[in-house]
Protein backbone atom coordinates (compact mmCIF):
# COMPACT_ATOMS: atom_id res chain seq x y z
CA UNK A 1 106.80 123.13 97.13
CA UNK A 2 107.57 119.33 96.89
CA UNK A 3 110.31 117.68 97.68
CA UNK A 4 111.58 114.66 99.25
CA UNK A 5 110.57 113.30 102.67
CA UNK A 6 113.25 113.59 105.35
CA UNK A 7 113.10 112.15 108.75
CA UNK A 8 112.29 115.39 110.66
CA UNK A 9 109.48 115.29 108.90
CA UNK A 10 107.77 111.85 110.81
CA UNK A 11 105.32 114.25 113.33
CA UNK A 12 103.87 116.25 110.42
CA UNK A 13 103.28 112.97 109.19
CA UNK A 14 102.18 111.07 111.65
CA UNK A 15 99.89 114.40 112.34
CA UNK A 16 98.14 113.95 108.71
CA UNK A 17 98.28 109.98 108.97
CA UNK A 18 96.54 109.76 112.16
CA UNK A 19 92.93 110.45 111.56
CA UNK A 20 92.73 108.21 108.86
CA UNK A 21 93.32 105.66 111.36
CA UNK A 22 91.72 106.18 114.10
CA UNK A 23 88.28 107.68 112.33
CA UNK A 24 88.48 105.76 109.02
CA UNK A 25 88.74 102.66 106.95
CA UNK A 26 91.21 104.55 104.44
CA UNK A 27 93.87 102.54 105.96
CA UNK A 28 93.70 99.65 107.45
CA UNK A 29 96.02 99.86 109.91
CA UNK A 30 94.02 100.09 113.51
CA UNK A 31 97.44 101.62 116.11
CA UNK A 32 98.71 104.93 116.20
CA UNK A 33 102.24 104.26 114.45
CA UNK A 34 103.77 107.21 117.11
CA UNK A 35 106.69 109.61 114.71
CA UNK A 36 109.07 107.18 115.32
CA UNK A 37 107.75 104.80 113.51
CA UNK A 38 106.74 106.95 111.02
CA UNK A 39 110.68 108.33 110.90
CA UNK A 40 111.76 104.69 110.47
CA UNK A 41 109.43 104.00 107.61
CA UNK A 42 110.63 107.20 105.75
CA UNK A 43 113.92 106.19 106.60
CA UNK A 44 113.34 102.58 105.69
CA UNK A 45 111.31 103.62 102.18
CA UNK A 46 113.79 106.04 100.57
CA UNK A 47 116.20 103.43 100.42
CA UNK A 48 114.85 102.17 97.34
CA UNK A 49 111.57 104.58 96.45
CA UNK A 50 110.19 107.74 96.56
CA UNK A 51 108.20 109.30 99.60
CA UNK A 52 107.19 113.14 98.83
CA UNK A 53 106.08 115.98 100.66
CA UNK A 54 104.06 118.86 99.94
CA UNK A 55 105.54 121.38 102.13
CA UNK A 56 103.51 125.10 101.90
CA UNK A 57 105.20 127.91 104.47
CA UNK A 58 107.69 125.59 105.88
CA UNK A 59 104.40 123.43 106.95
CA UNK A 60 103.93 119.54 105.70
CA UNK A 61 100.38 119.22 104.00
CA UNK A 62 100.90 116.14 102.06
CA UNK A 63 102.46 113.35 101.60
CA UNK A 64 103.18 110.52 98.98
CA UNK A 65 105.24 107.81 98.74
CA UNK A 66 105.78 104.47 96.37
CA UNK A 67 106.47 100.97 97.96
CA UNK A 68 107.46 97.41 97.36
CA UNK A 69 104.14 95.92 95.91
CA UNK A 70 105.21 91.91 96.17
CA UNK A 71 108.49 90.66 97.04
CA UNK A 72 109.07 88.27 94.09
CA UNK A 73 111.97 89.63 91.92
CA UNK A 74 109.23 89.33 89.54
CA UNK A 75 107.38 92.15 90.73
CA UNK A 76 110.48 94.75 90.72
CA UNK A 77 108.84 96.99 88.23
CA UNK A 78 105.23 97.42 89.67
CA UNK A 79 104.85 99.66 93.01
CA UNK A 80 102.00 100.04 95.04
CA UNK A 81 101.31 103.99 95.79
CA UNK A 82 99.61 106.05 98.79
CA UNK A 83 99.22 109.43 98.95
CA UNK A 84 97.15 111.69 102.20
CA UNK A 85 96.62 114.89 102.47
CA UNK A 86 95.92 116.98 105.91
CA UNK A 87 92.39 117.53 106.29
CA UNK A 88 92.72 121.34 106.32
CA UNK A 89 94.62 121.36 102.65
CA UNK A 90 91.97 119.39 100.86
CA UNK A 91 90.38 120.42 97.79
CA UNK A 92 92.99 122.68 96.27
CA UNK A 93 94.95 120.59 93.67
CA UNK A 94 97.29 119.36 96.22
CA UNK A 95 96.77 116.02 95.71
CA UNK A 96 96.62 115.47 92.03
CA UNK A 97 99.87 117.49 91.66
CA UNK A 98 101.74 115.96 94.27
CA UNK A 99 100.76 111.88 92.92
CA UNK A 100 101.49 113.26 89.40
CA UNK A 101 104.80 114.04 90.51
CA UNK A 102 105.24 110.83 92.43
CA UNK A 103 104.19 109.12 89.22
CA UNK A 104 107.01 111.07 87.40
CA UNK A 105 109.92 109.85 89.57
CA UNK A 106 108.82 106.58 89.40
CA UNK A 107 109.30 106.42 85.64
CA UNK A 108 112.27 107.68 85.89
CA UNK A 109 113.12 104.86 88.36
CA UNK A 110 112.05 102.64 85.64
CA UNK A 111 109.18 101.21 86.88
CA UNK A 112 106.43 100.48 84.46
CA UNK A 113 103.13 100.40 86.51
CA UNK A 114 102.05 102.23 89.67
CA UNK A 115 99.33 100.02 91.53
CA UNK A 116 96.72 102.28 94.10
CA UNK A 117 94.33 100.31 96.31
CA UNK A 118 91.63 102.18 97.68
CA UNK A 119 88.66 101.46 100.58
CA UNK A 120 85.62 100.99 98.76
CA UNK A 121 83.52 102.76 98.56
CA UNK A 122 86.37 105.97 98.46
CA UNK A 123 85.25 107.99 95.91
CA UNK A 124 87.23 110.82 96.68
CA UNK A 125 90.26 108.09 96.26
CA UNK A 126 88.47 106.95 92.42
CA UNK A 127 88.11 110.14 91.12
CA UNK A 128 91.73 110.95 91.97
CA UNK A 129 92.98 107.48 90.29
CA UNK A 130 90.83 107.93 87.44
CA UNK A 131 91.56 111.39 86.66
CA UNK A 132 95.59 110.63 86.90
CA UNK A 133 94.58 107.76 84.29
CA UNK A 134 94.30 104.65 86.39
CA UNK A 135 92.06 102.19 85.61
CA UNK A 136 90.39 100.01 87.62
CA UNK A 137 92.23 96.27 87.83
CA UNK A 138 90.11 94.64 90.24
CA UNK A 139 87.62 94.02 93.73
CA UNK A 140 89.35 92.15 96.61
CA UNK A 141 85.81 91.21 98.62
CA UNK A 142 85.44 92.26 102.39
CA UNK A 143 89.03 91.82 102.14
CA UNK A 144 89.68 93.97 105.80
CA UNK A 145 87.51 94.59 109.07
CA UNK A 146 87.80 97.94 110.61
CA UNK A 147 85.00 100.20 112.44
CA UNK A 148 82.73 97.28 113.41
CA UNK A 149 81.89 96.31 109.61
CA UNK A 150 83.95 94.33 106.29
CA UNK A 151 85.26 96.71 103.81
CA UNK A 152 85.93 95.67 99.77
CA UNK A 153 89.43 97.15 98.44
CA UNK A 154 89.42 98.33 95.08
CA UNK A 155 92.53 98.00 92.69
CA UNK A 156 93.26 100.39 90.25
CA UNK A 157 96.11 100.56 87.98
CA UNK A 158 98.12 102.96 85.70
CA UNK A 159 101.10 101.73 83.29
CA UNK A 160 103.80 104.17 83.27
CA UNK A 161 105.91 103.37 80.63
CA UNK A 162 105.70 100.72 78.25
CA UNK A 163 106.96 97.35 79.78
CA UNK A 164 109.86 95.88 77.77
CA UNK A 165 111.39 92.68 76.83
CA UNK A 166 114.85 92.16 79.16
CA UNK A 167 114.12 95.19 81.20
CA UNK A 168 116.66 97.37 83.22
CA UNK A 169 116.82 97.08 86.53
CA UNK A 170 114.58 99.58 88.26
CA UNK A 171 116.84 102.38 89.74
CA UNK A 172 116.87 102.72 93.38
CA UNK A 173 115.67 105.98 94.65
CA UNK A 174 118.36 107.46 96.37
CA UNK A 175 120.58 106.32 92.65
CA UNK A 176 118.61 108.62 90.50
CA UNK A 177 120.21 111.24 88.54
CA UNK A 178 119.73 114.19 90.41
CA UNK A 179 119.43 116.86 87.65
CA UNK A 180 116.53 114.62 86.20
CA UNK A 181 114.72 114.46 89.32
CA UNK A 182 115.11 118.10 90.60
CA UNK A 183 113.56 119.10 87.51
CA UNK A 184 110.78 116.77 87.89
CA UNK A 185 110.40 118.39 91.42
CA UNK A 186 110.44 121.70 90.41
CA UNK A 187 108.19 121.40 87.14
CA UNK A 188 105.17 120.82 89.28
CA UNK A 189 105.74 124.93 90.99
């Protein structure tokens, strides 16, 4: 089932966040957050976008969420996405459903593009991205050091809706209409 982060969620999280930091370059973030911190970002996140769960038995497998990608006004209707799955849940279709449906609440936010950046050389990350439609959008060079060596970031990017002259305002998460995004939640099974 998906559904929407809550804060008693932070130690699942924190649980399938933590090996990607401590034995990978798929973040680059270097400290153990601890489930507070992960509690306050969840918190701090669904004030204005999504953050998803795929939760299987009452257990947390995955998680996505959407964030600010620039903080120009400018940039209101562009998000930059991130999506992990527990090592033990991999390879079953988790991930692909769970972004898709990420991708779907964010158009009905409003936003127009959704913006992943992925560790080069990540190809597990690329063939996700490409087969939800991204496209790549760009190489940032040795742009972070982690595990003793300079990593490239690759940018790919997927428009969502058609981007529009005099725009609405992009609809805060917690705003949306809930009948809308229940049945976006439940269309995935």
């Amino acid at each position: 089932m998906i559904r929407t982060a809550r804060p008693a969620d932070a130690e699942a999280i924190h649980t399938i966040y933590a090996p990607a930091i401590a034995h990978t370059a798929i973040t680059f973030e270097t400290e153990l957050p601890g489930a507070d911190v992960m509690r306050q970002r969840i918190i701090t996140r669904l004030q204005h976008y999504p953050w998803l769960v795929w939760e299987d038995h009452g257990e947390v497998l995955a998680y996505a969420y959407a964030t600010r990608f620039r903080e120009r006004a400018a940039y209101d209707w562009i998000a930059e996405t991130s999506i992990y799955v527990h090592e033990n849940a991999r390879r079953r279709g988790i991930a692909r459903k769970l972004y898709g449906v990420l991708l779907d609440v964010m158009r009905l936010q409003g936003i127009n593009q959704a913006v992943g950046v992925i560790t080069m050389p990540g190809e597990v990350s690329v063939a996700l991205h490409n087969a939800l439609g991204f496209e790549p959008a760009g190489i940032w060079r040795k742009a972070g050091y982690k595990l003793g060596k300079w990593w490239d970031v690759g940018v790919w990017q997927k428009e969502l809706q058609t981007p529009v002259i005099s725009p609405a305002s992009v609809v805060p998460f917690p705003a949306l209409d809930a009948a809308p995004l229940q049945a976006v939640l439940n269309a995935a099974g």
